[in-house]
Protein backbone atom coordinates (compact mmCIF):
# COMPACT_ATOMS: atom_id res chain seq x y z
CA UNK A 1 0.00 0.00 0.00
CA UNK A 2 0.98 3.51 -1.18
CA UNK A 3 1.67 5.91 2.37
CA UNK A 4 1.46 9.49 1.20
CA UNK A 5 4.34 10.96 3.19
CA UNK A 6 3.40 14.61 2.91
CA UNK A 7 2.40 17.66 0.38
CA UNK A 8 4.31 20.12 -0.98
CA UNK A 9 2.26 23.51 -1.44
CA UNK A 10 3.60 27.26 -2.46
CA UNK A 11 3.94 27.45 1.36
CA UNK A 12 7.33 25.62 0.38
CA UNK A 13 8.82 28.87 -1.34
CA UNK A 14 9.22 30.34 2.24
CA UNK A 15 11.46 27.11 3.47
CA UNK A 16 13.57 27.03 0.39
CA UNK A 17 14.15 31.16 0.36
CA UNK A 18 17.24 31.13 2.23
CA UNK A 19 17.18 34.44 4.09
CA UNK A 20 15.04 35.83 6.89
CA UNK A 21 13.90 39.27 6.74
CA UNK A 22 15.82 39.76 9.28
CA UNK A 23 18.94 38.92 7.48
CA UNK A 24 17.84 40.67 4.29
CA UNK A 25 16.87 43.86 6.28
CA UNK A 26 20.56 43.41 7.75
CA UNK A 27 21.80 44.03 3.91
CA UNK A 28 23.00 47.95 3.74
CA UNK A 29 21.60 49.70 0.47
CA UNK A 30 19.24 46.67 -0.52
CA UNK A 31 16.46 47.61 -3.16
CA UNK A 32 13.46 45.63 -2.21
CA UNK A 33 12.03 45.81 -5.86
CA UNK A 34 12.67 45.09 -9.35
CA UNK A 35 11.94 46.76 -12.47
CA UNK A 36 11.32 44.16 -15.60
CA UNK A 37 11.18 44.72 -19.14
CA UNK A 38 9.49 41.61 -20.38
CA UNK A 39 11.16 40.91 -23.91
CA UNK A 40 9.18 38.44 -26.33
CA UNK A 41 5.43 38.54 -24.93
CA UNK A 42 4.34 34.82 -26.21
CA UNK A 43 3.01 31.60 -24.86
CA UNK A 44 5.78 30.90 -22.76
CA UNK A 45 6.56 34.53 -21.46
CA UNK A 46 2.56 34.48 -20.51
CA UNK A 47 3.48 31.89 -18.19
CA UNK A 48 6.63 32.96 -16.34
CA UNK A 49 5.48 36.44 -16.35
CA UNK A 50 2.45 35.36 -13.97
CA UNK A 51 4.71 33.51 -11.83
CA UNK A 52 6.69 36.94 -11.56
CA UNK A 53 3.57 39.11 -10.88
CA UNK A 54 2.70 36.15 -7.70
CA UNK A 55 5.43 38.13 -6.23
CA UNK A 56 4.91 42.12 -5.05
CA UNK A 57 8.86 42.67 -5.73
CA UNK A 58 8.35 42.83 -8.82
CA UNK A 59 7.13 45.94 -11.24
CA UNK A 60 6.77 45.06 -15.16
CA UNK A 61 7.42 48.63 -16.30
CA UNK A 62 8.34 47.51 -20.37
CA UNK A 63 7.14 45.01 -23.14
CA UNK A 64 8.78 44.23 -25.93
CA UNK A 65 7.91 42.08 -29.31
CA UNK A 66 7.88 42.40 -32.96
CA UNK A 67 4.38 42.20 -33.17
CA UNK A 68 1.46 44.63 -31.90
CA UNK A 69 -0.97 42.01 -31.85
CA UNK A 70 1.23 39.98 -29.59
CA UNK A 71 1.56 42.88 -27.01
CA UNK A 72 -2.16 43.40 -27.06
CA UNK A 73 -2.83 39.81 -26.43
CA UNK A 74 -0.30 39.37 -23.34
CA UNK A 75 -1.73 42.54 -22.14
CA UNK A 76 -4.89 40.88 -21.90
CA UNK A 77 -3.86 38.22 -20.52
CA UNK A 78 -6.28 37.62 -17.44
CA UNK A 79 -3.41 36.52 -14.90
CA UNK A 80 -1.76 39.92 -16.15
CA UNK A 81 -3.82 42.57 -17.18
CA UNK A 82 -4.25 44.15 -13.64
CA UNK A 83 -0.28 44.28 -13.28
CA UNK A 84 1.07 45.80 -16.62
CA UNK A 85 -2.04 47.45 -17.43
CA UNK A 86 0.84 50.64 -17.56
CA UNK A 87 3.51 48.75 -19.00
CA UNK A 88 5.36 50.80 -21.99
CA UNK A 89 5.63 49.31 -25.28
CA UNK A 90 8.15 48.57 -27.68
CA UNK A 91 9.42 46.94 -30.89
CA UNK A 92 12.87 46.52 -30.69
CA UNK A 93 14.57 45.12 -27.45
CA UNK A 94 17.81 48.49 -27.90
CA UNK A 95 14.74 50.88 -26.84
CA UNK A 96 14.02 48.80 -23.59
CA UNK A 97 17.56 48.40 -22.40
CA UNK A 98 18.00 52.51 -22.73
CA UNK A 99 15.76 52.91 -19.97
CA UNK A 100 17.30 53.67 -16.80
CA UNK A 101 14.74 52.48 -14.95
CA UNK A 102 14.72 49.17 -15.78
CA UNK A 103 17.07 46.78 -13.82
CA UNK A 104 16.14 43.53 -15.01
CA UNK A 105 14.78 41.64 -18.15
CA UNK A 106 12.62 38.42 -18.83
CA UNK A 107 14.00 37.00 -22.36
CA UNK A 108 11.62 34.66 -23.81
CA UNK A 109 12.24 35.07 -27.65
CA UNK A 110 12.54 32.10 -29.79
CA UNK A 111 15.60 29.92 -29.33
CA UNK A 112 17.85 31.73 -32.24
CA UNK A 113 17.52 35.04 -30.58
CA UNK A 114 18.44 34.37 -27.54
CA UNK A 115 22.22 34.43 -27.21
CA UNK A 116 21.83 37.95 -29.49
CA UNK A 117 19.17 39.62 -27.01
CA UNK A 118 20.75 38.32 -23.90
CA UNK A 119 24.65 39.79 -24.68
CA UNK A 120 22.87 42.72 -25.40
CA UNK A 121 21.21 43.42 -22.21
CA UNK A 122 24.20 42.16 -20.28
CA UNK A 123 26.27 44.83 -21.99
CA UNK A 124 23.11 47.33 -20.83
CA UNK A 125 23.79 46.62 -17.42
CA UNK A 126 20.40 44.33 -16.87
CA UNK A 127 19.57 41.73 -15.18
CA UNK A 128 18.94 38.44 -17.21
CA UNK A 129 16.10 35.99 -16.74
CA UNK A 130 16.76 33.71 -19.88
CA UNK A 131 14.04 31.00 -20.89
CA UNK A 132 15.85 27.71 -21.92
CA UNK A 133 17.13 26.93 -23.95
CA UNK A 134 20.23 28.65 -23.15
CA UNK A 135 22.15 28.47 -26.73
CA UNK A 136 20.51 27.76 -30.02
CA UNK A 137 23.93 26.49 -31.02
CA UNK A 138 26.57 25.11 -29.16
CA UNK A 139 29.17 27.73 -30.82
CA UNK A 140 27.29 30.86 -29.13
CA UNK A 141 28.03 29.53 -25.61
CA UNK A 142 31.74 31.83 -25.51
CA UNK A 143 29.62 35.37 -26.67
CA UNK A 144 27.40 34.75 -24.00
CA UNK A 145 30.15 33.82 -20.86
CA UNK A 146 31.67 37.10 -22.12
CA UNK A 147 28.89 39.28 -22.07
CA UNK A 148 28.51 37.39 -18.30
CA UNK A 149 32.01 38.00 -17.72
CA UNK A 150 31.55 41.62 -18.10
CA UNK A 151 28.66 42.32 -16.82
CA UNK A 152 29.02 40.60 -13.11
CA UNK A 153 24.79 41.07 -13.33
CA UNK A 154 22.76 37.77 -12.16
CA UNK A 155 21.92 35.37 -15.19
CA UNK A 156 19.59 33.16 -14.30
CA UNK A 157 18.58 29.74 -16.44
CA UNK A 158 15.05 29.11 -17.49
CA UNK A 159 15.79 25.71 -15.74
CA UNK A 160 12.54 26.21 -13.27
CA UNK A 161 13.00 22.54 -11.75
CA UNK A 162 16.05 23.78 -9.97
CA UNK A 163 13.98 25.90 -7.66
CA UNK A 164 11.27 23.03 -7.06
CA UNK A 165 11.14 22.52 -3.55
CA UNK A 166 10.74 18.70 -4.27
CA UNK A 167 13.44 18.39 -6.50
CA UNK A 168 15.76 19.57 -3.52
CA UNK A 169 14.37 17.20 -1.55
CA UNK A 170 14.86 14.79 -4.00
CA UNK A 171 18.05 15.43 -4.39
CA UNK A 172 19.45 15.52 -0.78
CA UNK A 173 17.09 12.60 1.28
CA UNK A 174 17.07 10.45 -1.53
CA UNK A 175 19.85 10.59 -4.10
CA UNK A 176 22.46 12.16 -1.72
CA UNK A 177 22.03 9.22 1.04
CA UNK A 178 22.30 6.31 -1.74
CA UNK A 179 18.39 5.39 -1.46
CA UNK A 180 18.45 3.91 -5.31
CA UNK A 181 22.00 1.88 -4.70
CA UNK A 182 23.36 2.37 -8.26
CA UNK A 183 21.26 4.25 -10.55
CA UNK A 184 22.56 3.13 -14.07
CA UNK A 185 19.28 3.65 -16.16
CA UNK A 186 17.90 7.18 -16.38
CA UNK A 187 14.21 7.14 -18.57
CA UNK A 188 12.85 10.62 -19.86
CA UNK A 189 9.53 10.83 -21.37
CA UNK A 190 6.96 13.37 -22.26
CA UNK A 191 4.80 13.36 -25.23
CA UNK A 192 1.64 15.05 -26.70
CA UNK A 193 2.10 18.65 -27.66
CA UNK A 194 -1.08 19.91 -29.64
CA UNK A 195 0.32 23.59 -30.23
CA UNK A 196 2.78 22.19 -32.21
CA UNK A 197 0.56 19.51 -34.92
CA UNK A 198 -1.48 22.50 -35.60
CA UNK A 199 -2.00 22.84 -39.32
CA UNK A 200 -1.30 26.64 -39.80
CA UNK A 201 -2.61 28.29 -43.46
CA UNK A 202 -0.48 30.77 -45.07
CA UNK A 203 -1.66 34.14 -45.04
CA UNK A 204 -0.09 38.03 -45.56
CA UNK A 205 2.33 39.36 -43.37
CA UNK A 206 0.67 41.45 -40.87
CA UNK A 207 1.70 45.01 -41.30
CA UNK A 208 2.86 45.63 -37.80
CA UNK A 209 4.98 42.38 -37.66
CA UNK A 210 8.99 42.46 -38.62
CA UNK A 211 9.83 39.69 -39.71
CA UNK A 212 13.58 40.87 -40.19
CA UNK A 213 13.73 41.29 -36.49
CA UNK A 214 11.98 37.89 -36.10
CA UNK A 215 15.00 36.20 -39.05
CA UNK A 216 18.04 37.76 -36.62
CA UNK A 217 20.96 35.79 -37.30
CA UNK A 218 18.57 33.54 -39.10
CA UNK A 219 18.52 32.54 -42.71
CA UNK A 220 16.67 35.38 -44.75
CA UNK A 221 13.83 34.01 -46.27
CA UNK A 222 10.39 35.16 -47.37
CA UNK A 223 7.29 35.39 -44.28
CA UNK A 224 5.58 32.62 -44.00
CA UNK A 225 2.89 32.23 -41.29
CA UNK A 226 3.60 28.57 -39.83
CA UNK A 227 7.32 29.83 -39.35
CA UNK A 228 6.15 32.60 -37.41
CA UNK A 229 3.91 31.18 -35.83
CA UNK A 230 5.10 27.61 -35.13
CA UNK A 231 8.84 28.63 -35.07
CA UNK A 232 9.57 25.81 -32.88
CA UNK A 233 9.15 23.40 -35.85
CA UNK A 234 11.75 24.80 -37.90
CA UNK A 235 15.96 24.09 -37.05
CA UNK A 236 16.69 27.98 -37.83
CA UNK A 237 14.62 29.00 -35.06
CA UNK A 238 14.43 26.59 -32.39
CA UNK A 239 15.86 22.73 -31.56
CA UNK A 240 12.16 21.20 -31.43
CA UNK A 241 11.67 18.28 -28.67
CA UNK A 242 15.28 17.98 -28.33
CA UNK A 243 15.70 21.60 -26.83
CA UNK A 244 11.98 21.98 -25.63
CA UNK A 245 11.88 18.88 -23.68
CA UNK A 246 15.54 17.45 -23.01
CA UNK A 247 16.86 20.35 -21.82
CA UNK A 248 14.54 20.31 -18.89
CA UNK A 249 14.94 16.23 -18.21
CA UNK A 250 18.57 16.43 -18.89
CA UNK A 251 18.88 19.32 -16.21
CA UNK A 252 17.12 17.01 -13.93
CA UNK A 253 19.24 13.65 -14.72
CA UNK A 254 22.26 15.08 -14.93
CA UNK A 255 21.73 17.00 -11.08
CA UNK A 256 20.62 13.95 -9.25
CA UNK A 257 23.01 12.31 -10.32
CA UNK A 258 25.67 14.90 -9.95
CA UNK A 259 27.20 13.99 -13.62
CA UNK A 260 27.18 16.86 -16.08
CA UNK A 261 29.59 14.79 -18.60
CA UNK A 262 28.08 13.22 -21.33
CA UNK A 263 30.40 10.50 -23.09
CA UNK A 264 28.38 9.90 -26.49
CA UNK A 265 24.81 10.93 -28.09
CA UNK A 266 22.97 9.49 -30.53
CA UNK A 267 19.67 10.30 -31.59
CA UNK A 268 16.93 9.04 -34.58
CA UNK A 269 13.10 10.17 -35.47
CA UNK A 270 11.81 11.95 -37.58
CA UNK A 271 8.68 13.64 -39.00
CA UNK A 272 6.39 10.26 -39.02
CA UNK A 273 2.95 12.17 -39.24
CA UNK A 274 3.57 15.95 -39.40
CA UNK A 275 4.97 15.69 -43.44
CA UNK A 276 4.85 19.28 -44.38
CA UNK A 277 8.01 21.67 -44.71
CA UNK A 278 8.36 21.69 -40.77
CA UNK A 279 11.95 20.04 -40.51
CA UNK A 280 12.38 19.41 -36.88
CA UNK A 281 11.49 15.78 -36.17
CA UNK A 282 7.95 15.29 -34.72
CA UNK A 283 8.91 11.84 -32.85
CA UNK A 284 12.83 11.80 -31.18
CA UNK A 285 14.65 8.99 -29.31
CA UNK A 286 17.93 9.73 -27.77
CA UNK A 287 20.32 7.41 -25.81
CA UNK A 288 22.85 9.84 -23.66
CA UNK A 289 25.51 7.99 -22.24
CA UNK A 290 27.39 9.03 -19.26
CA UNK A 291 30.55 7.18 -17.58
CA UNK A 292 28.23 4.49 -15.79
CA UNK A 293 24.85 5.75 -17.16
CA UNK A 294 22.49 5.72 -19.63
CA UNK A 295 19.81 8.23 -20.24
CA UNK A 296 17.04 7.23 -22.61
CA UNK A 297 14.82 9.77 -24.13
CA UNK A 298 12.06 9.84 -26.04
CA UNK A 299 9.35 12.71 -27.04
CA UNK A 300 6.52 13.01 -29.64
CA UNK A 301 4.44 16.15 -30.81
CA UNK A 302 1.84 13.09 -31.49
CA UNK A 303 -1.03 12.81 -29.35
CA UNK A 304 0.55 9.73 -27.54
CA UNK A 305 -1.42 9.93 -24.34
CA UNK A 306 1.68 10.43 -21.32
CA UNK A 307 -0.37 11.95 -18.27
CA UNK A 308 2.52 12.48 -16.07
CA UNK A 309 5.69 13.47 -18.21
CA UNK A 310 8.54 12.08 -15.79
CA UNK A 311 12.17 11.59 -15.19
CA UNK A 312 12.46 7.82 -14.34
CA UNK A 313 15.61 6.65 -12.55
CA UNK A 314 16.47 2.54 -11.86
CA UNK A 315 18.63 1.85 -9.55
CA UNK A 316 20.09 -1.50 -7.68
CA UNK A 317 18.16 -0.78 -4.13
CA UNK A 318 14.71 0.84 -5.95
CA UNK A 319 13.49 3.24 -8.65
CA UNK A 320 11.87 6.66 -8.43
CA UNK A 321 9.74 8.33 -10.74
CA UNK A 322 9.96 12.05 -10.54
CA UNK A 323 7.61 14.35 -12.34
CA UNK A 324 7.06 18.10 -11.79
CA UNK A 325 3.83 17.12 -9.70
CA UNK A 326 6.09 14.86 -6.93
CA UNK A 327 7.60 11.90 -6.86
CA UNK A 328 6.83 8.30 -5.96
CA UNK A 329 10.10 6.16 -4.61
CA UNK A 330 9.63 2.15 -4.88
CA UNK A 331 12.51 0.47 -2.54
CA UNK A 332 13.09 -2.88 -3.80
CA UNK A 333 12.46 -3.88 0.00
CA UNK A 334 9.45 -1.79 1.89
CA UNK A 335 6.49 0.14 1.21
CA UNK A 336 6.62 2.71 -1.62
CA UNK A 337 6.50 6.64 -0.74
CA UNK A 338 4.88 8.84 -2.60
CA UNK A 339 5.02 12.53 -2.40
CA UNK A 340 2.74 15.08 -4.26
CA UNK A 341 4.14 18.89 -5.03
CA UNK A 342 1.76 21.38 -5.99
CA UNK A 343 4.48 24.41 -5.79
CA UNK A 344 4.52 26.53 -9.23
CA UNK A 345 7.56 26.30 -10.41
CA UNK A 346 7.35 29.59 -12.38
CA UNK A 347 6.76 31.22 -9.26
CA UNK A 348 9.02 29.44 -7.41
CA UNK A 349 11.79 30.64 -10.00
CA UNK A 350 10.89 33.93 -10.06
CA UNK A 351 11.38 34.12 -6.36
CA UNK A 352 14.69 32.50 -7.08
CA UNK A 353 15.76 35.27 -9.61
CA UNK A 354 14.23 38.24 -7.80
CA UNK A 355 15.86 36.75 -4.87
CA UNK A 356 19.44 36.81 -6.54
CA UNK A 357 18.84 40.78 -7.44
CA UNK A 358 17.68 41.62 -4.15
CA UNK A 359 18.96 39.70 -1.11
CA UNK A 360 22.23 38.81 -3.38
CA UNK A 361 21.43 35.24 -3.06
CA UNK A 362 23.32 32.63 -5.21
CA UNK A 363 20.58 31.75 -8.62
CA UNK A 364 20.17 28.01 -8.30
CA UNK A 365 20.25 27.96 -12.42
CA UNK A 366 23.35 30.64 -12.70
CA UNK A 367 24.84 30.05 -16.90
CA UNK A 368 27.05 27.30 -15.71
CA UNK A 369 24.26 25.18 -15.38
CA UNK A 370 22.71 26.22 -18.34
CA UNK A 371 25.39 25.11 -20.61
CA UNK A 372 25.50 21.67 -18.94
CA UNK A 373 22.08 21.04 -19.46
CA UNK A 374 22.36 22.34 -23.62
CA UNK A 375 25.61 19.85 -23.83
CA UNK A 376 23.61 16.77 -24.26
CA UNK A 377 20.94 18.20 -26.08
CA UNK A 378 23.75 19.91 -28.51
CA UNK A 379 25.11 16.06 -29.02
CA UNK A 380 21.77 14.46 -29.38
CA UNK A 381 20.81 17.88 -32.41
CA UNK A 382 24.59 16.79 -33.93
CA UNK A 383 23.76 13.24 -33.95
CA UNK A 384 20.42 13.35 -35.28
CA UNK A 385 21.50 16.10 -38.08
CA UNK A 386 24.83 14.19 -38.97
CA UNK A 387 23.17 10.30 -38.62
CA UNK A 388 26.10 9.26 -36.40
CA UNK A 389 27.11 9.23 -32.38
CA UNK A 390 28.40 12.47 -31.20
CA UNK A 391 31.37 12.89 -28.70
CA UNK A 392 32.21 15.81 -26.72
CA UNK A 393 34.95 16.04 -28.74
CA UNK A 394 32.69 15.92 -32.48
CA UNK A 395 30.82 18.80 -30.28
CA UNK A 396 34.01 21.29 -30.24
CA UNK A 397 34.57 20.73 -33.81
């Protein structure tokens, strides 16, 4: 029989803060708010914005995206609306970073832009908040540790997980004290994204989009809607499953089991259903191996029903299967314990970040571990581009 050891609520943000107010008060010239410019106002900035506005430290004072419509949508936004009813608009990100006033910056642009916008607003003295993943390519990492470099501002990973107050826990009563024996298999899984099978007509460019500030660094190539729109499904724009999905599981593998060196990737799938100029795969596998681990990972667009997307560790003494809602551990010997979470993680990083600006606490997702969790998912995008295993080595070539 199952015994439900406990529940993990927001409540769990105050035990995992790390400072008493007496200790923060104790910190001479702290400024107990932050100013954000929100830069890229879609889907996924909708989401870690409202984890931001959870928190009264926190002003949104600028928006930012290449298209009006956009703004006006986030801005209506129901978890939003009341908080940036006042925000300032505008188009390109150079106009947000020359206000004064703004300290900090939420960067949640599609993948290719990200190194670009994020060395920018390092070199404007801001505050980073960068979604994952943290490079687009594994050759941008150096421009971005030397815009870090020189800015000594906090850059914080989009790696949400790492502020999860039962990933801690995780991670210190069970994989710290040797509960699983020898964990050799790691399993990833998480399937079923329907905002990315959409079948997306072409229509005109809207006149208040720029698409040349959408391209970037990108390939120049006419508008098209579904690249716009679906940008995710196309390699000059984003990674697809591989950066959407293993980024976040690899993060998590790679931190229990304190082993951010991948040995060899390979990777195979491809676009089984979704046969339309899209050319990132709509099904992946991936075999990561590390020095005495595997991690297996696999991911599909498809509507493969997978109600609890989890990170799936097997070990010699038990397993555990840890999703973003908890955790259940299965000793080979005993009863199993399950735990259920229902802490935002959004929020809970946000703290984390507005934390780090205020109090001067250390970001649990600083660009160190940003790049380790982009390493294997750089060698799985190499392997499945080239047909072949990646090394490290094939990785710095």
């Amino acid at each position: 029989m199952n015994r439900r050891e406990f529940l993990i609520s927001g409540a769990a943000l105050t035990a995992t803060a790390g400072m008493t107010a007496k200790s923060y008060a104790a910190i001479a010239g702290a400024n107990d708010r932050v100013n954000l410019g929100v830069i890229g106002t879609g889907r996924r900035a909708t989401e870690v914005t409202a984890g931001f506005v959870q928190d009264s430290r926190v002003n949104v004072l600028a928006l930012c995206d290449i298209y009006g419509k956009q703004i006006d949508t986030f801005k209506n936004e129901r978890r939003l609306k009341s908080h940036i009813a006042d925000a300032a608009t505008f188009v390109e990100c150079e106009q947000l970073f020359a206000r004064k006033d703004i300290d900090s910056v939420l960067i949640a642009t599609p993948d290719h832009l990200h190194v670009q916008v994020a060395t920018a607003a390092l070199d404007a003295n801001k505050n980073v908040y960068l979604e994952k993943p943290t490079l687009h390519r594994w050759h941008e990492r150096t421009a971005l540790e030397s815009a870090a470099s020189r800015s000594k501002k906090v850059l914080q990973c989009g790696m949400q997980q790492r502020s999860g107050a039962h990933y801690l826990k995780a991670k210190e009563e069970i994989f710290d004290t040797g509960k699983l024996g020898d964990v050799v298999l790691v399993r990833a899984v998480w399937h079923n994204f329907p905002w990315q099978r959409r079948d997306i007509p072409n229509e005109p460019k809207p006149a208040d989009l720029r698409w040349d500030l959408f391209l970037g660094p990108a390939p120049k190539v006419p508008y098209e809607t579904a690249r716009y729109s679906s940008w995710r499904s196309y390699h000059a724009y984003g990674n697809g499953l591989l950066a959407d999905i293993l980024t976040h599981w690899a993060d998590v593998a790679q931190w229990m089991m304190d082993d951010h060196a991948p040995v060899r990737a390979t990777a195979l799938g491809g676009d089984y259903v979704l046969r339309d100029d899209r050319d990132n795969p709509d099904t992946v596998s991936a075999i990561i191996q590390y020095k005495k681990w595997n991690l297996n990972f696999e991911s599909s667009v498809l509507s493969i029903k997978d109600p609890t997307p989890s990170v799936y560790f097997e070990g010699t003494k038990g397993t555990l299967n840890l999703t973003r809602g908890g955790y259940t551990l299965t000793p080979n010997d005993g009863e199993p314990v399950v735990l259920d979470a229902h802490q935002s993680l959004e929020q809970a990083h946000a703290k984390s970040f507005l934390d780090a600006v205020i109090l001067g606490t250390k970001t649990p997702a600083p660009l160190a571990i940003g790049l380790d969790a982009t390493m294997p998912v750089e060698m799985a995008l190499r392997s499945y581009w080239d047909r072949k295993t990646i090394t490290q080595a094939d990785l710095a070539s």
